[in-house]
C-alpha atoms as a PDB file:
ATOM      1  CA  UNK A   1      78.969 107.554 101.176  1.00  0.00           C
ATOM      2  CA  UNK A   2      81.375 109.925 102.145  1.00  0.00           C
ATOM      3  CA  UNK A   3      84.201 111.469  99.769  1.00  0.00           C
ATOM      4  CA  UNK A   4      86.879 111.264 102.579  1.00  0.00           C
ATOM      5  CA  UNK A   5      89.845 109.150 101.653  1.00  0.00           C
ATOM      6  CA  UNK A   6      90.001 106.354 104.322  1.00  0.00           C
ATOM      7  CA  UNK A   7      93.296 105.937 105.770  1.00  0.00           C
ATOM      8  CA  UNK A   8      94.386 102.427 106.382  1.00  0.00           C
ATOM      9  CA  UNK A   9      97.221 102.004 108.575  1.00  0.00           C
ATOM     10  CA  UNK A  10      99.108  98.525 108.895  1.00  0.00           C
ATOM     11  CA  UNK A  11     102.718  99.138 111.003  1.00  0.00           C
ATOM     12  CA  UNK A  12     105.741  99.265 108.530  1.00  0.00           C
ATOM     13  CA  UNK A  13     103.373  99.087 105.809  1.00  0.00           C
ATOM     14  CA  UNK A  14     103.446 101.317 102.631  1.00  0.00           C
ATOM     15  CA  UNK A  15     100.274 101.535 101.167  1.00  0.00           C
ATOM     16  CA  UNK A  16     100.405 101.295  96.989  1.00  0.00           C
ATOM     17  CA  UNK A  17      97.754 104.466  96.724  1.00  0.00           C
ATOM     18  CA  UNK A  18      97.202 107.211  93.925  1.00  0.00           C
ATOM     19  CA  UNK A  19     100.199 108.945  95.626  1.00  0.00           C
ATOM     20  CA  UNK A  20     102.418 106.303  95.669  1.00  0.00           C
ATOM     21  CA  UNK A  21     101.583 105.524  91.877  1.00  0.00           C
ATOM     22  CA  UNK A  22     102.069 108.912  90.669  1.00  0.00           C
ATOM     23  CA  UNK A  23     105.144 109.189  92.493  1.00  0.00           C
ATOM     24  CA  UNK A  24     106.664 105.730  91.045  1.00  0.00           C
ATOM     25  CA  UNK A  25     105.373 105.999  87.659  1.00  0.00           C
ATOM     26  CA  UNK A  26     108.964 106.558  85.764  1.00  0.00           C
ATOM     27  CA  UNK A  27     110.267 103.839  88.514  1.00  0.00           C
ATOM     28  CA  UNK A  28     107.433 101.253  87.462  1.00  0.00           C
ATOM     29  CA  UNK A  29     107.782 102.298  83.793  1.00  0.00           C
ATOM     30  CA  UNK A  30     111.471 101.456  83.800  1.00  0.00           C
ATOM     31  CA  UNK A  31     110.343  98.271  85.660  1.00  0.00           C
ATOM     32  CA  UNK A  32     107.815  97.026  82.978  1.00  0.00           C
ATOM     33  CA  UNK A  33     110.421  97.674  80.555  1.00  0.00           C
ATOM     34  CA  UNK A  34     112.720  94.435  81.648  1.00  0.00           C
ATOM     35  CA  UNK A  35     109.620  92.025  80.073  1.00  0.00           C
ATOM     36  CA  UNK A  36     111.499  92.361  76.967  1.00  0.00           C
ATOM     37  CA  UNK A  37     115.195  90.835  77.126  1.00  0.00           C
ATOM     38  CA  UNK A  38     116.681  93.660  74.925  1.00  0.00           C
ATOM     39  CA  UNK A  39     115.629  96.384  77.590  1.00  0.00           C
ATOM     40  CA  UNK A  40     117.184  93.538  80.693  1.00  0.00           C
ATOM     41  CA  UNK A  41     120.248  94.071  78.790  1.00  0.00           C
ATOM     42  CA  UNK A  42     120.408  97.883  77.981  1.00  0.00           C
ATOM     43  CA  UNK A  43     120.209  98.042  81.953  1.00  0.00           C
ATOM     44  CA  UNK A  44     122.778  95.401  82.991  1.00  0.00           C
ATOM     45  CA  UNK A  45     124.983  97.382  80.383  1.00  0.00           C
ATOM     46  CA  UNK A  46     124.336 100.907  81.571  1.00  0.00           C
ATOM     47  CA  UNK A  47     122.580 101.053  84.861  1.00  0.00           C
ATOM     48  CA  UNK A  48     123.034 104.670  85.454  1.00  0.00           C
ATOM     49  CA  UNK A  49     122.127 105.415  81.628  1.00  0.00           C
ATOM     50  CA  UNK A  50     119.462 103.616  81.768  1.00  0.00           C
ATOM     51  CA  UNK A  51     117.862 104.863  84.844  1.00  0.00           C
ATOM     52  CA  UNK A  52     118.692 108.439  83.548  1.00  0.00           C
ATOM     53  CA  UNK A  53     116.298 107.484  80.765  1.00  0.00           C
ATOM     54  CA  UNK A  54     113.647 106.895  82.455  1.00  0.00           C
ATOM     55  CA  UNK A  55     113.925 109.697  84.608  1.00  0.00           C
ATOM     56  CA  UNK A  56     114.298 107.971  87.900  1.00  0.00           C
ATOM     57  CA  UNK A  57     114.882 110.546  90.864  1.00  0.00           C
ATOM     58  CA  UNK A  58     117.565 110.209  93.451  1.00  0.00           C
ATOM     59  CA  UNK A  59     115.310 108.176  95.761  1.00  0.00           C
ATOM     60  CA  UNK A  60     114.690 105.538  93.441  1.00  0.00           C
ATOM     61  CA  UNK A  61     118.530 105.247  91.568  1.00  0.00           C
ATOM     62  CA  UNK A  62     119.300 105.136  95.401  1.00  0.00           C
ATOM     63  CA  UNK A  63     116.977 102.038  96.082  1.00  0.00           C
ATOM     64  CA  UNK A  64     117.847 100.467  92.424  1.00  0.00           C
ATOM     65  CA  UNK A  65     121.799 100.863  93.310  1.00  0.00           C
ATOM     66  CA  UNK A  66     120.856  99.325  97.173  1.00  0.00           C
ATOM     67  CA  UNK A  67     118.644  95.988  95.161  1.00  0.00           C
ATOM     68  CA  UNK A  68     116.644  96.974  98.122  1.00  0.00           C
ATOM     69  CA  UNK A  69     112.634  96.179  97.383  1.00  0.00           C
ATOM     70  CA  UNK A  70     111.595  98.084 100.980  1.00  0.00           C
ATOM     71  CA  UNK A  71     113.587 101.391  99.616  1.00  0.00           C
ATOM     72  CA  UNK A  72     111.934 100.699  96.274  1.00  0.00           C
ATOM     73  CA  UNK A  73     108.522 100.712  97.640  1.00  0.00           C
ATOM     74  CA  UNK A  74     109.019 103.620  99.945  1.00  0.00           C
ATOM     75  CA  UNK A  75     109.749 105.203  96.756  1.00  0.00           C
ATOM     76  CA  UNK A  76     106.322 104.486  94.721  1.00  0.00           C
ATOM     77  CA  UNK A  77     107.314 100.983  93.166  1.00  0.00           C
ATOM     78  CA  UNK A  78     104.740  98.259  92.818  1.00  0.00           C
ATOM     79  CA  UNK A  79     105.832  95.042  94.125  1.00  0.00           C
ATOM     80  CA  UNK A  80     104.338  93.638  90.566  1.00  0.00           C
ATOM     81  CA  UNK A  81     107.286  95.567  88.366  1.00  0.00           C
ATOM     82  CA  UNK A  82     109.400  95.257  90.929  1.00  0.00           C
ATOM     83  CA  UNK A  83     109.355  91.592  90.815  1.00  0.00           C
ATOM     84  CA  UNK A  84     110.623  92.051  86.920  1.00  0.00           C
ATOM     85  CA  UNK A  85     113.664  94.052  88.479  1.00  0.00           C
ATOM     86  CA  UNK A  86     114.489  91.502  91.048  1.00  0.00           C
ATOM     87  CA  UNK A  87     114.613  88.810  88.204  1.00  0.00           C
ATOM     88  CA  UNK A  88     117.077  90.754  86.615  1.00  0.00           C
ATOM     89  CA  UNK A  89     119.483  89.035  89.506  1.00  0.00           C
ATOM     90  CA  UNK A  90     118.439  85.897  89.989  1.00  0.00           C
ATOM     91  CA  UNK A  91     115.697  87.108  93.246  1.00  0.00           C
ATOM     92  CA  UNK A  92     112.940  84.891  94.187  1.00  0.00           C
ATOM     93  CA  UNK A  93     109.910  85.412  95.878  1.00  0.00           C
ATOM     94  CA  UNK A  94     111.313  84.160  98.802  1.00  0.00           C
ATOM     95  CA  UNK A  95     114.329  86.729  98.561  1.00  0.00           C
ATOM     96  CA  UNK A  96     111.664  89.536  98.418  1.00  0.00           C
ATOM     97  CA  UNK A  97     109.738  88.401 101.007  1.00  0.00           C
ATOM     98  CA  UNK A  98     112.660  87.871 103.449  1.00  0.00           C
ATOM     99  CA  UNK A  99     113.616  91.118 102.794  1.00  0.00           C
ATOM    100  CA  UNK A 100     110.294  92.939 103.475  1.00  0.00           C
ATOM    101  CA  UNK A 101     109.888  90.615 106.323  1.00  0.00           C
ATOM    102  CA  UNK A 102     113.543  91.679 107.579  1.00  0.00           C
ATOM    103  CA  UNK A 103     114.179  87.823 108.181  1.00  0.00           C
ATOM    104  CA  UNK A 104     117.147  85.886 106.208  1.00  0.00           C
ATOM    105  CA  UNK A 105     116.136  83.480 102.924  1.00  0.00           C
ATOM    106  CA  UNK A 106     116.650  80.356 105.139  1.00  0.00           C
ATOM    107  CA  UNK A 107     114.260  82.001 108.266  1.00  0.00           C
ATOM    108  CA  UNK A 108     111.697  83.068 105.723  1.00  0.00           C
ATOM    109  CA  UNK A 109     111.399  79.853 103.918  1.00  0.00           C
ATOM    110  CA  UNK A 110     110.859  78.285 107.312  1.00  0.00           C
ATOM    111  CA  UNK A 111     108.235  80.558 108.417  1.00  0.00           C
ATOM    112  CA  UNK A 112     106.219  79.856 105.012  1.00  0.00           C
ATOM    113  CA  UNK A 113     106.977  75.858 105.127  1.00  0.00           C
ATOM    114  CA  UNK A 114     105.838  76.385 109.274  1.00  0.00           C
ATOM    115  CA  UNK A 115     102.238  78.133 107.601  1.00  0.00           C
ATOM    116  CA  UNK A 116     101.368  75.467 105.632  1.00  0.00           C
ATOM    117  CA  UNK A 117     101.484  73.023 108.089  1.00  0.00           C
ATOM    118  CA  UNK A 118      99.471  75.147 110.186  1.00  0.00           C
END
């Protein structure tokens, strides 16, 4: 078996890889934080503090200002913690999912209801 990383490539895609980890860690780690209601609240006080604690680079305080989950992922976060940020405001599933799919709520509920009757 070959050593070789394999490179999978899926258009528009970012793949969640060692690379990607290492390179979201504080962004994830801030993330994981909002399980506990005291830390949700430390950030809805002090977004900027709170990001500074973590040590979240300009790429990702740029996505977490945006509430944009593609610029989050393009800058190492794992759709997993990420789904703890986006509850911080009220997103559903179906909010992230429009988003990554570019489509609006309404369009991507549609599409999903349209699957299941597939």
């Amino acid at each position: 078996m070959s050593t070789e990383a394999i490179e999978h490539e899926i258009p528009g895609t970012v793949m969640f890889d060692g690379t990607q980890a290492m390179k979201g860690y504080a962004l994830n780690k801030m993330c994981y934080s909002f399980n506990s209601a005291s830390s949700r609240d430390s950030f809805r006080a002090d977004e900027e503090g709170y990001m500074e604690r973590f040590g979240l680079n300009e790429q990702q305080k740029t996505a977490i200002r945006h509430r944009n989950v593609l610029e989050l992922i393009a800058a190492g976060g794992n759709i997993y913690y990420l789904a703890k940020f986006a509850g911080i405001f009220g997103l559903s599933v179906q909010d992230v999912g429009a988003q990554q799919t570019g489509m609006s709520v309404e369009d991507f509920k549609a599409y999903l209801k349209r699957q299941g009757d597939v």
